[in-house]
N, C-alpha and C. Protein backbone atom coordinates (compact mmCIF):
# COMPACT_ATOMS: atom_id res chain seq x y z
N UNK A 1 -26.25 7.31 -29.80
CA UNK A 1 -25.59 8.21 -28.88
C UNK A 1 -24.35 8.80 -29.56
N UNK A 2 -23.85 9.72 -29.45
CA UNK A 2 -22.96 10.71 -30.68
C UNK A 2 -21.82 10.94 -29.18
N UNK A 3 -20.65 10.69 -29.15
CA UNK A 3 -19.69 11.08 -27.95
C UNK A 3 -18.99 12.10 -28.74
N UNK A 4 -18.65 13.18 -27.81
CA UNK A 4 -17.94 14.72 -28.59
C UNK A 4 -16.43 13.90 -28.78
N UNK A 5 -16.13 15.01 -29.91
CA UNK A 5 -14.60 14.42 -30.50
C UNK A 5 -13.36 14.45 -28.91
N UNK A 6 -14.31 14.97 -28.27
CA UNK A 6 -12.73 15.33 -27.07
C UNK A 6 -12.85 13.98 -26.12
N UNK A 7 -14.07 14.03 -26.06
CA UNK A 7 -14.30 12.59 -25.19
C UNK A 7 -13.72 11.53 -25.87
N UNK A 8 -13.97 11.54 -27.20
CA UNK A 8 -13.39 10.39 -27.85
C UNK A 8 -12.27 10.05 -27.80
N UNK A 9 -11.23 11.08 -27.89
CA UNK A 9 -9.95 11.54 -27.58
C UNK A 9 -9.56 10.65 -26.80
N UNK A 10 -9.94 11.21 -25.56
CA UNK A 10 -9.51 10.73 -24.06
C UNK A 10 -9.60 9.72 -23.99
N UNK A 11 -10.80 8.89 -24.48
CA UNK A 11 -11.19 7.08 -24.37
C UNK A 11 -10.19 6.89 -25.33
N UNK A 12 -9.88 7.22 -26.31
CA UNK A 12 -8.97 6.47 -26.98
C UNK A 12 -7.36 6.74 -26.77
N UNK A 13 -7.26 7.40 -26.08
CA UNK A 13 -5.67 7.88 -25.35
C UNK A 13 -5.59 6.65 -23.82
N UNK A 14 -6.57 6.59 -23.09
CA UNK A 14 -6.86 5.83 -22.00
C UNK A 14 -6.29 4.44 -22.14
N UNK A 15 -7.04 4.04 -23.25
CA UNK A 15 -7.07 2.61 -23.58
C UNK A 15 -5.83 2.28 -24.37
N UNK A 16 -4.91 3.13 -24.84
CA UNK A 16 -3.35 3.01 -25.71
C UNK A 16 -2.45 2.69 -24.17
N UNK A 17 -2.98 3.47 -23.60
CA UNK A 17 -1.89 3.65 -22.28
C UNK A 17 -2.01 2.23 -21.45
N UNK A 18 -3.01 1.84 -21.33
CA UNK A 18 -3.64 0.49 -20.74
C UNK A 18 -3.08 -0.57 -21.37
N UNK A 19 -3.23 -0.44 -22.90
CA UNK A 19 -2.12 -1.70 -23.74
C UNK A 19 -0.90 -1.74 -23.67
N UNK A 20 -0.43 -0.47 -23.13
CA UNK A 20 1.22 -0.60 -23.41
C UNK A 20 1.49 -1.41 -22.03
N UNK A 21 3.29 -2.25 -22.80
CA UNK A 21 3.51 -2.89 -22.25
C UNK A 21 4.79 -2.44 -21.56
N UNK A 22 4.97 -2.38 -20.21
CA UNK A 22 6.42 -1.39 -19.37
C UNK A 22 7.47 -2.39 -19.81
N UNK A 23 8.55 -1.63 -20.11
CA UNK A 23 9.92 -2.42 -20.47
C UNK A 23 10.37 -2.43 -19.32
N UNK A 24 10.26 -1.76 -18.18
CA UNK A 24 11.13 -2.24 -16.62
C UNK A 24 10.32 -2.04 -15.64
N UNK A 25 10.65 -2.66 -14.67
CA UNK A 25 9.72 -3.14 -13.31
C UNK A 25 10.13 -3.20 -12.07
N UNK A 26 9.31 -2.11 -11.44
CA UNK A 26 10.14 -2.19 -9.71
C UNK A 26 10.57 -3.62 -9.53
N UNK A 27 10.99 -3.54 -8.24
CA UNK A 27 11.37 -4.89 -7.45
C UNK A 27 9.81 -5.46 -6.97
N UNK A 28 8.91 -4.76 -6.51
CA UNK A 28 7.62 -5.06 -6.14
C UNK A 28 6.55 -5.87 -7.50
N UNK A 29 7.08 -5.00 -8.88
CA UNK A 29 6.06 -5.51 -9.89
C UNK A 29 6.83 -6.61 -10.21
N UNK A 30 8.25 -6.58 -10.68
CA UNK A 30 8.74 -8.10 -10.54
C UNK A 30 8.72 -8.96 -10.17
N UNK A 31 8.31 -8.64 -8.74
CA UNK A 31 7.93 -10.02 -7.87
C UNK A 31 6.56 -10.58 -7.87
N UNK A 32 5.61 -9.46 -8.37
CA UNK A 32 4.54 -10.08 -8.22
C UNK A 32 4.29 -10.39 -10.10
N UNK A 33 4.65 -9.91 -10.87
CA UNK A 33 5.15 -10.93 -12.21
C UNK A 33 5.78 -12.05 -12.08
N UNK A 34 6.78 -12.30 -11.89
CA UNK A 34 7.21 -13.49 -11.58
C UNK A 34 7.02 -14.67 -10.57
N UNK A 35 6.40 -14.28 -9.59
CA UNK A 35 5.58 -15.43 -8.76
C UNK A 35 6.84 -15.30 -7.50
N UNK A 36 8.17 -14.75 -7.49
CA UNK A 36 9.34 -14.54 -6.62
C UNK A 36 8.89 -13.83 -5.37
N UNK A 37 9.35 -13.90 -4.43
CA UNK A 37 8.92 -13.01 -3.30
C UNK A 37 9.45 -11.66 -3.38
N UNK A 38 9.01 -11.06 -2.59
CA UNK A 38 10.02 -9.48 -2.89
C UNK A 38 11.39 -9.59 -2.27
N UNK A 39 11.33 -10.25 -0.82
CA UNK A 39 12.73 -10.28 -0.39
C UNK A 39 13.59 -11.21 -1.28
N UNK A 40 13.37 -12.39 -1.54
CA UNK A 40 13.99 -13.03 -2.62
C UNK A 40 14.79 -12.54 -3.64
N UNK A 41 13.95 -11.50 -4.24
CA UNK A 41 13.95 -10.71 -5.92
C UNK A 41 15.16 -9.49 -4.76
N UNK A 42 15.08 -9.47 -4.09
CA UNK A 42 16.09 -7.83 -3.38
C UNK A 42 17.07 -8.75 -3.08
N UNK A 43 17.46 -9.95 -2.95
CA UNK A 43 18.85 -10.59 -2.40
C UNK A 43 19.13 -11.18 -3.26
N UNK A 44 18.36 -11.01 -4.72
CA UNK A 44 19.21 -11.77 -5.85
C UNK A 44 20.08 -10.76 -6.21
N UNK A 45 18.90 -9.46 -6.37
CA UNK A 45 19.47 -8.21 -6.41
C UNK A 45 20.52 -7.85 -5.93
N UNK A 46 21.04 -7.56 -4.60
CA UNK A 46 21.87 -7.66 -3.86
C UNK A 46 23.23 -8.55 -4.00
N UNK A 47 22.72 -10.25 -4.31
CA UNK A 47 24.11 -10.79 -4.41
C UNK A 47 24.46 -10.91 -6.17
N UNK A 48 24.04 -9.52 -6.58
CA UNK A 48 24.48 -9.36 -8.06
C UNK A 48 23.87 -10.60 -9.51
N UNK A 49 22.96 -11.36 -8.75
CA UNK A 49 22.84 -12.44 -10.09
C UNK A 49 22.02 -11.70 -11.09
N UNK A 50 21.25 -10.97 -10.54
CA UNK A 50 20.33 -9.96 -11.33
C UNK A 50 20.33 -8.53 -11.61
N UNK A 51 20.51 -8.49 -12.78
CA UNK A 51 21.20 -7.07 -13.20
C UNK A 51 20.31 -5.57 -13.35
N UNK A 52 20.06 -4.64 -12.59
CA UNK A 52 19.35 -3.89 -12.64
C UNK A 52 19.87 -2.66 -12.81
N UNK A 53 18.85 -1.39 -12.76
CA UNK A 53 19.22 -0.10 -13.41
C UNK A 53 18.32 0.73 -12.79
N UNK A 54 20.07 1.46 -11.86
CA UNK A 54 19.31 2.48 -10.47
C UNK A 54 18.63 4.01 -11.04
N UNK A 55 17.44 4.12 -10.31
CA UNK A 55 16.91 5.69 -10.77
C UNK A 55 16.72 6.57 -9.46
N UNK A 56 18.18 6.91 -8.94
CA UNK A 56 17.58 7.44 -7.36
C UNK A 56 17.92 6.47 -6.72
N UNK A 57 16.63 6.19 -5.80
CA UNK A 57 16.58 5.15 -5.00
C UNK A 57 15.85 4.02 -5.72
N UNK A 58 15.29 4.33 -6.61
CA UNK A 58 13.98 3.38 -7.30
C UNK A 58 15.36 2.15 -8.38
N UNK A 59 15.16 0.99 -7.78
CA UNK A 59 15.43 -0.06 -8.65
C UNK A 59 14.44 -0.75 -9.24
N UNK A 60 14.96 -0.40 -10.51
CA UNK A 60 14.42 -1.11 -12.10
C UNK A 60 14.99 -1.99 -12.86
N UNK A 61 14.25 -3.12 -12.96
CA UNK A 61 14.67 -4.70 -13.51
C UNK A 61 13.63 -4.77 -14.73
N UNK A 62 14.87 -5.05 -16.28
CA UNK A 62 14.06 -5.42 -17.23
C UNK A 62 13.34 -5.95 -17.05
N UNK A 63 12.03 -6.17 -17.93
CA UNK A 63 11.74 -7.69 -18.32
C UNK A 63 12.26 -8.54 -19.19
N UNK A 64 12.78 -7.90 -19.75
CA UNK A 64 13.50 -8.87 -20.71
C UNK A 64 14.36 -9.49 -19.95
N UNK A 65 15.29 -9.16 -19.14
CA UNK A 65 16.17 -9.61 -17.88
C UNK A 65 15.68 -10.41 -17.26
N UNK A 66 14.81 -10.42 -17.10
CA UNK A 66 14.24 -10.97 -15.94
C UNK A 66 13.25 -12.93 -16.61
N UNK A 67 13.00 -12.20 -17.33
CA UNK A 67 12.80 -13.23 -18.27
C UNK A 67 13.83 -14.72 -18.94
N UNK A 68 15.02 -13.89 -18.84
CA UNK A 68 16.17 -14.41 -19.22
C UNK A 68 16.64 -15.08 -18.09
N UNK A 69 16.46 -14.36 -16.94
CA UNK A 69 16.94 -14.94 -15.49
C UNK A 69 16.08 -16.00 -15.32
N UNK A 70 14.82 -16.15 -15.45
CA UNK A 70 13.94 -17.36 -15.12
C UNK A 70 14.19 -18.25 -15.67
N UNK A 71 14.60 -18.58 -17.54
CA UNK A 71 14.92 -19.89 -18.00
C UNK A 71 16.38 -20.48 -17.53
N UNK A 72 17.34 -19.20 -17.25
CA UNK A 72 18.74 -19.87 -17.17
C UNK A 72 18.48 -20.40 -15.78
N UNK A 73 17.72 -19.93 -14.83
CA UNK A 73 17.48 -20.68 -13.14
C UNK A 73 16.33 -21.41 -13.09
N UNK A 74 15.75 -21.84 -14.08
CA UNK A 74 14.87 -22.79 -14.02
C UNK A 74 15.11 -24.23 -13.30
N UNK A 75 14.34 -24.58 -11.97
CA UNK A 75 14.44 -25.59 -11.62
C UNK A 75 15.68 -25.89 -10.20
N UNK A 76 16.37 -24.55 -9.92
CA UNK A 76 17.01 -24.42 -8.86
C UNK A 76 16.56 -23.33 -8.01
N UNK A 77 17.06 -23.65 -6.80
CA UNK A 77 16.77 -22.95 -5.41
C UNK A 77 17.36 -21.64 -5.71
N UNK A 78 16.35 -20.71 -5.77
CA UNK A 78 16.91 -19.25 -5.22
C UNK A 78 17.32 -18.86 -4.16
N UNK A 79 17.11 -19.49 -3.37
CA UNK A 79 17.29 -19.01 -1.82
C UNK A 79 18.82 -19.50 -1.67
N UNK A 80 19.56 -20.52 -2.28
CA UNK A 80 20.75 -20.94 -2.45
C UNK A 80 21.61 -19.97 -3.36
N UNK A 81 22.61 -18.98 -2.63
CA UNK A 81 23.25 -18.31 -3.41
C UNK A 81 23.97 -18.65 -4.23
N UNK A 82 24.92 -20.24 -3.92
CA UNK A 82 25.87 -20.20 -4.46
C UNK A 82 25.15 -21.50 -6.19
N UNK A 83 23.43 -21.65 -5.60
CA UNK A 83 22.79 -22.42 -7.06
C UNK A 83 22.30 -21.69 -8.02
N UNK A 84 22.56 -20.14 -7.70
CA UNK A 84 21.99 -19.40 -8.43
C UNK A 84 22.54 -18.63 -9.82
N UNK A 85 21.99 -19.06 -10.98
CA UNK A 85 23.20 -18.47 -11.81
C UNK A 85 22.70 -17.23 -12.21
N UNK A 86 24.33 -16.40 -12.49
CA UNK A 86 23.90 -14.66 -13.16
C UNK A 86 23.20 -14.80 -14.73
N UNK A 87 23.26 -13.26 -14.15
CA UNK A 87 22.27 -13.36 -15.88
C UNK A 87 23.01 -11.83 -16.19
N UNK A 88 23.45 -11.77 -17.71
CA UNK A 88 24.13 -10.45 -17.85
C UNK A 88 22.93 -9.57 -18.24
């Protein structure tokens, strides 16, 4: 079977876009990356432990951040504001 060069194109533009990996993440993809609830992930947000980057209305949380936030709070209550440590 012979696929035209344009088709080929497209399958192979498709599948680059599919591997890439997003450097920042709503509050919704964060939460469901990280296993966090959404309200959780919006009142960490909120009481500043987690550092994000406004577009509009749309809040965007590294992953790398976020990543960083999980080992330094490893093993304490999120829901406890005052057990929760920042992450710069």
């Amino acid at each position: 079977m012979i696929i035209p060069k344009l088709h080929f194109e497209y399958l192979r533009k498709e599948n680059s876009t599919m591997n890439a990996i997003k450097m920042g993440m709503t509050i919704e993809e964060a939460a469901e990356t990280s296993g966090i609830g959404r309200n959780t992930m919006r009142k960490l947000v909120d009481w500043g432990k987690l550092p994000v980057l406004k577009v509009g209305r749309k809040t965007i949380i590294r992953r790398d951040t976020l990543e960083r936030f999980m080992t330094v709070n490893q093993g304490r209550n999120l829901l406890c504001q005052d057990d929760v440590r920042k992450v710069e």
